[in-house]
Structures are given as structure tokens and as C-alpha cells.
C-alpha atoms as a PDB file:
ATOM      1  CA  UNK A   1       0.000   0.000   0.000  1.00  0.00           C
ATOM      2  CA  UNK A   2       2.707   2.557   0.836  1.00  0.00           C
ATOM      3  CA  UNK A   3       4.576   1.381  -2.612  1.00  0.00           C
ATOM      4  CA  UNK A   4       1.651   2.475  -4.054  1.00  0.00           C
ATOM      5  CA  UNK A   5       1.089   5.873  -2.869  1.00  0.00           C
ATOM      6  CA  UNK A   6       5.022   6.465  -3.395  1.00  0.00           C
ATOM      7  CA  UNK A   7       4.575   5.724  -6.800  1.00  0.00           C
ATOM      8  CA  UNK A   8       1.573   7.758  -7.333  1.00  0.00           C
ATOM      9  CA  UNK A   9       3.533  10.821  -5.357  1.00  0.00           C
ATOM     10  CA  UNK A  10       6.961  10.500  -7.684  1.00  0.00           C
ATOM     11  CA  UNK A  11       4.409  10.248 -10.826  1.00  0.00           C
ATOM     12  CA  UNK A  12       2.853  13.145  -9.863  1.00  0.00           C
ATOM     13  CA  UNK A  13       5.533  15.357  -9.208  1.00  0.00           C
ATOM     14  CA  UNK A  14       7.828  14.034 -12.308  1.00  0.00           C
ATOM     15  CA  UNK A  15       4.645  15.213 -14.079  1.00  0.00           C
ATOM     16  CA  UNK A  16       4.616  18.889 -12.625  1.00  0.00           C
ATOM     17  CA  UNK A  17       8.514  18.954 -13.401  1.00  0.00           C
ATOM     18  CA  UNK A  18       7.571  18.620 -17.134  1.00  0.00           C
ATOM     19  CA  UNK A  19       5.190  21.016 -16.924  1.00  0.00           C
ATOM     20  CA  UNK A  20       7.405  23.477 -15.487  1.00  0.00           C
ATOM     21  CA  UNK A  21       9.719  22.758 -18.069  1.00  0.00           C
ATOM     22  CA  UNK A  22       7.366  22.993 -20.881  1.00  0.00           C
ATOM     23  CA  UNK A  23       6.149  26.571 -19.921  1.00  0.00           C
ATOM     24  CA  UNK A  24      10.128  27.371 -19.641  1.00  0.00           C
ATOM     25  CA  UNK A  25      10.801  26.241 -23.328  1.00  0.00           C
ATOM     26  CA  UNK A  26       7.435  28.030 -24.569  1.00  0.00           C
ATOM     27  CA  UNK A  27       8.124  31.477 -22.211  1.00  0.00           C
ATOM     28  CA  UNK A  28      11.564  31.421 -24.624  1.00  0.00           C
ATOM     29  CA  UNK A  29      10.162  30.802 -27.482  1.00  0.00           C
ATOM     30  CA  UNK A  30       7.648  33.357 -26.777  1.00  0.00           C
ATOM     31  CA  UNK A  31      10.676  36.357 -25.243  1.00  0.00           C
ATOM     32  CA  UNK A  32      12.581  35.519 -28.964  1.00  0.00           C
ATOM     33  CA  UNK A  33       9.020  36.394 -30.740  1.00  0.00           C
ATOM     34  CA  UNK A  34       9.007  39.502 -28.957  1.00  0.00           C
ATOM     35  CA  UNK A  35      10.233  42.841 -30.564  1.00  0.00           C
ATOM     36  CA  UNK A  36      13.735  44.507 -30.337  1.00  0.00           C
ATOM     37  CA  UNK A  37      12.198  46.773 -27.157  1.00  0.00           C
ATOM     38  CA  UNK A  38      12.933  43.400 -24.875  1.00  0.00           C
ATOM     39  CA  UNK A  39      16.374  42.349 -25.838  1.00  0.00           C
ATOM     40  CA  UNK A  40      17.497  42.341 -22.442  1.00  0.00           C
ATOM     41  CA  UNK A  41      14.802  39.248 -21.548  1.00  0.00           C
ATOM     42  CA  UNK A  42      16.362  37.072 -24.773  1.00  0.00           C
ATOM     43  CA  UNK A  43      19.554  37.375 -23.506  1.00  0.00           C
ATOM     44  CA  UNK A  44      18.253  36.198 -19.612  1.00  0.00           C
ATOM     45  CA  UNK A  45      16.400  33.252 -21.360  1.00  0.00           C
ATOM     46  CA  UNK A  46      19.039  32.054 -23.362  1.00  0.00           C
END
């Protein structure tokens, strides 16, 4: 039983972690979109 809800806590936050990481990769992708005003944020996210 406690396997069980260790496995189900380590799923859960290994799926958070991707999330995280997903909005990381898209808030770059986003910051490079973004005009010449904000060059200062491309260089942070790179």
C-alpha cells in the first residue's frame, strides 16, 4: 500500500517537473518572438 502511494507521489511530481519545463521552453520561445524593445529578456532566457 505505501509502494503504491510512493509511486503515485513521484508520478505526480515528475509530471509537474515537465510542466514546469514545458512553460520554460514556450516562455523562450515566446521572449525571442518579442520585438527589439525586450532584448534584455532574450539574452536572460538564453
Amino acid at each position: 500500500m505505501v509502494q503504491i502511494e510512493l509511486f503515485s507521489y513521484l508520478r505526480t511530481v515528475t509530471e509537474k517537473f515537465y510542466l514546469v519545463k514545458e512553460n520554460e521552453r514556450f516562455a523562450n520561445r515566446v521572449a525571442i518572438r518579442r520585438p527589439a524593445s525586450n532584448k534584455p529578456e532574450i539574452s536572460k532566457a538564453l
